[in-house]
Protein backbone atom coordinates (compact mmCIF):
# COMPACT_ATOMS: atom_id res chain seq x y z
CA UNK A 1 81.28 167.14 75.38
CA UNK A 2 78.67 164.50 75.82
CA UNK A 3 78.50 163.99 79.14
CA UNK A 4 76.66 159.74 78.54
CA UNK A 5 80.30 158.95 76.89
CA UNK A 6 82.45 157.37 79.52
CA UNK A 7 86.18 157.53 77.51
CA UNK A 8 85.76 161.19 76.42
CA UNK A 9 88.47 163.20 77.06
CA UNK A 10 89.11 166.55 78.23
CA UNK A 11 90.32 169.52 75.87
CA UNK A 12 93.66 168.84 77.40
CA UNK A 13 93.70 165.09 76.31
CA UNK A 14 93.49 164.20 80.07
CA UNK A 15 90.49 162.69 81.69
CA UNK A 16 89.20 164.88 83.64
CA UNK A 17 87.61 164.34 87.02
CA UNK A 18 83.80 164.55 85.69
CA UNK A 19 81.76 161.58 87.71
CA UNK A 20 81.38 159.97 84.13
CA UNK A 21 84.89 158.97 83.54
CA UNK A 22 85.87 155.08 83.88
CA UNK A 23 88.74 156.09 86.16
CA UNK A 24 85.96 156.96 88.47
CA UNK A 25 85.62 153.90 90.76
CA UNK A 26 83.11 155.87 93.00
CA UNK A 27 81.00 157.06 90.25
CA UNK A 28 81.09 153.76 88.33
CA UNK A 29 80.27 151.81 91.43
CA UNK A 30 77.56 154.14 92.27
CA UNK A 31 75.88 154.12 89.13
CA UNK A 32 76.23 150.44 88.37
CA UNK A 33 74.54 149.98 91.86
CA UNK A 34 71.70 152.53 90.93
CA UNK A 35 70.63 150.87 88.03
CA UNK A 36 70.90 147.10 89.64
CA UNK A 37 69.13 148.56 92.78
CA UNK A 38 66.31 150.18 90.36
CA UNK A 39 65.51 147.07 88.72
CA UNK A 40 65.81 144.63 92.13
CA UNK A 41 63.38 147.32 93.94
CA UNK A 42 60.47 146.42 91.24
CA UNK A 43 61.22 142.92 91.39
CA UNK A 44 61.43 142.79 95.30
CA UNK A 45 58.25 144.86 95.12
CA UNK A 46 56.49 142.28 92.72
CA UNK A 47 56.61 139.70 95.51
CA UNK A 48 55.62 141.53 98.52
CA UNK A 49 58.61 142.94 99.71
CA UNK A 50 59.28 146.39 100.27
CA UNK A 51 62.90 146.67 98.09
CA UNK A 52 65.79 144.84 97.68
CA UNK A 53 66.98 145.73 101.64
CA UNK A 54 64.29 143.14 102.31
CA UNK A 55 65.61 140.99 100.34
CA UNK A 56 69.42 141.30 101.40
CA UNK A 57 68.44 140.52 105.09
CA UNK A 58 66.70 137.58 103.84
CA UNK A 59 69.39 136.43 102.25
CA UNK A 60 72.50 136.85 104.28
CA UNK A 61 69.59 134.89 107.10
CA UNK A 62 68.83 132.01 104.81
CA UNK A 63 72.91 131.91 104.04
CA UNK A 64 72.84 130.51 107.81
CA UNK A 65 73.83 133.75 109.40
CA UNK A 66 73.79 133.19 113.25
CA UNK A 67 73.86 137.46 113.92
CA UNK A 68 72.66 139.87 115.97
CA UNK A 69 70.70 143.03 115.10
CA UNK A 70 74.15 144.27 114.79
CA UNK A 71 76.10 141.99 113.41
CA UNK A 72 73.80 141.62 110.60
CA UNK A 73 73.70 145.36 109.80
CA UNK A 74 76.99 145.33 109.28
CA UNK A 75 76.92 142.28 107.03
CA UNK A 76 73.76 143.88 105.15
CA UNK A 77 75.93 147.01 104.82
CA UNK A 78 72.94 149.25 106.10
CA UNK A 79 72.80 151.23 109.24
CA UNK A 80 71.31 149.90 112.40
CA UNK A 81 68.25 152.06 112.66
CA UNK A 82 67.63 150.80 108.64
CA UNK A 83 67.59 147.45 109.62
CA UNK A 84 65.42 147.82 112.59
CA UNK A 85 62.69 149.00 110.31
CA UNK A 86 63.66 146.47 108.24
CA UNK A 87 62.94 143.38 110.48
CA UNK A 88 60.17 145.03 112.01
CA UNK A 89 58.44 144.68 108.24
CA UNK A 90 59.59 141.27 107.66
CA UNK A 91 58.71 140.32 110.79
CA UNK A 92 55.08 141.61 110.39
CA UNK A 93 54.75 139.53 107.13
CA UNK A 94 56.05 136.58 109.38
CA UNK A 95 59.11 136.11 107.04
CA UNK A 96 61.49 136.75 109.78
CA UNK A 97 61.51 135.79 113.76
CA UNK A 98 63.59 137.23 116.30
CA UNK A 99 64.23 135.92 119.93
CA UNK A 100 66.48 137.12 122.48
CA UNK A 101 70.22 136.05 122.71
CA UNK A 102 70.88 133.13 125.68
CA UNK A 103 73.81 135.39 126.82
CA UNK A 104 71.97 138.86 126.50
CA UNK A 105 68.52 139.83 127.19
CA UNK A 106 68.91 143.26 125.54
CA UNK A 107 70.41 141.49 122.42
CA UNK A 108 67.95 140.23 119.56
CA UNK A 109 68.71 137.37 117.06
CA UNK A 110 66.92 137.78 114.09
CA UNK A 111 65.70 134.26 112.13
CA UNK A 112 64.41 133.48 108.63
CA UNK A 113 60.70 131.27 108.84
CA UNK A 114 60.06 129.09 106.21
CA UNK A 115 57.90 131.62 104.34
CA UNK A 116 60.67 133.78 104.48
CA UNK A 117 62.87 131.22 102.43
CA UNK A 118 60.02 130.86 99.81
CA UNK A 119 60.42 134.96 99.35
CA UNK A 120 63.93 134.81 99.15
CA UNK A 121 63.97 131.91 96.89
CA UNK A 122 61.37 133.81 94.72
CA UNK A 123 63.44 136.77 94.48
CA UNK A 124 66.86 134.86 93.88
CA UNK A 125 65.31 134.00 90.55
CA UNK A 126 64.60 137.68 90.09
CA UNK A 127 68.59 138.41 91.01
CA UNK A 128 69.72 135.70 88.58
CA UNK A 129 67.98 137.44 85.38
CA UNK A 130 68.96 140.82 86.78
CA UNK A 131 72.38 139.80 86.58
CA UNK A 132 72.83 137.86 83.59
CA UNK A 133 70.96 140.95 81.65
CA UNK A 134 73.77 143.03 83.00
CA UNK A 135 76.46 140.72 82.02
CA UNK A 136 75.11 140.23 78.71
CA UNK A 137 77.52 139.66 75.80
CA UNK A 138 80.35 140.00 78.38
CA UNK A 139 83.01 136.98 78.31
CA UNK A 140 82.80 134.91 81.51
CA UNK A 141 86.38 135.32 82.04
CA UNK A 142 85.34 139.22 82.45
CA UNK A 143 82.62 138.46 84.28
CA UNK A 144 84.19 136.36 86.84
CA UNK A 145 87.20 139.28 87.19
CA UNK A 146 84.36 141.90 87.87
CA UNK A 147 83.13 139.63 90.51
CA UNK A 148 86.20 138.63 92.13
CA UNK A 149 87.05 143.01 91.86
CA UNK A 150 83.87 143.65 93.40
CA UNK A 151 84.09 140.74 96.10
CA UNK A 152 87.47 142.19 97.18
CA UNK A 153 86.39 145.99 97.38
CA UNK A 154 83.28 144.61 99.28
CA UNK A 155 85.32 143.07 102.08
CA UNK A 156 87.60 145.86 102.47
CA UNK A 157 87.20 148.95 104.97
CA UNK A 158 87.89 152.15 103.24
CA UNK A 159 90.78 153.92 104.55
CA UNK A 160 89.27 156.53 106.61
CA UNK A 161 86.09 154.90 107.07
C-alpha cells in the first residue's frame, strides 16, 4: 500500500487508522501545519527573524493586542517559557518593547515598535504567497470553508485539554 496516497483503503475496504488517511483530522492538521510552518520559517528567516513564532507575536501585537506575557501566549498558542525567549529576541532587535503593567509590577506588557511593524508587514507579504500557493487551483468557496473549519477548531478547547 502506498503509504503518500491519502484515500487508500485497507484490505478490508475500511480505512484504516494509518496517520495518512483523510479521516485523520490530527494527522492532516499536523502535516498541513508542517509544510506551511517549513516554508514561513525560511521566509521569517529571510528577514531577520528567527521563524515564524517571531512572526506570530508580531502579529497578534500589531493586531492591537493589549496582553500580558500570558495572555499573549495563550493567544500565540505557544507555551510561556517559548514566548519568553521569544520577546527576549525581538526585543533585542528592538522590534518589540515591554513595560510593566500600571496594576502589577511583576506583570510585563509586551509592545510592537515601529520597526517591528515594518517586519511584520514584510513578512505578511511572505504569508500571503504562502497561502495562495497552498490554495492553488482550489475554488474560493472551498477555500473560504477550510478557513471558516480551521477558524472554528482554532477557537475551541479540546475536550480534555
Amino acid at each position: 500500500m502506498e503509504t503518500s496516497r491519502l484515500s487508500d483503503a485497507g484490505a478490508n475496504g475500511r480505512a484504516s487508522d494509518a496517520p495518512t488517511r483523510p479521516g485523520n483530522l490530527a494527522f492532516l492538521l499536523h502535516a498541513a501545519n508542517a509544510r506551511m510552518t517549513d516554508h514561513l520559517d525560511r521566509a521569517a528567516a529571510e528577514i531577520g527573524l528567527r521563524d515564524m513564532r517571531d512572526w506570530l507575536v508580531l502579529a497578534a501585537l500589531a493586531d492591537g493586542e493589549q496582553a500580558n506575557q500570558l495572555e499573549l501566549s495563550r493567544i500565540v498558542c505557544v507555551d510561556k517559557s517559548t514566548l519568553i525567549s521569544v520577546l527576549d529576541r525581538l526585543e533585542r532587535q528592538r522590534l518589540v518593547t515591554r513595560t510593566v503593567a500600571p496594576t502589577d509590577r511583576r506583570v510585563r506588557i509586551p509592545r510592537i515598535t515601529a520597526a517591528g511593524r515594518r517586519a511584520h508587514a514584510k513578512f505578511a507579504v511572505a504569508r500571503d504567497a504562502a497561502e495562495a500557493h497552498a490554495f492553488d487551483g482550489v475554488p474560493d468557496a472551498q477555500r473560504k470553508l477550510v478557513l471558516s473549519l480551521l477558524a472554528r477548531f482554532a477557537e475551541r478547547e479540546i475536550a480534555g485539554a
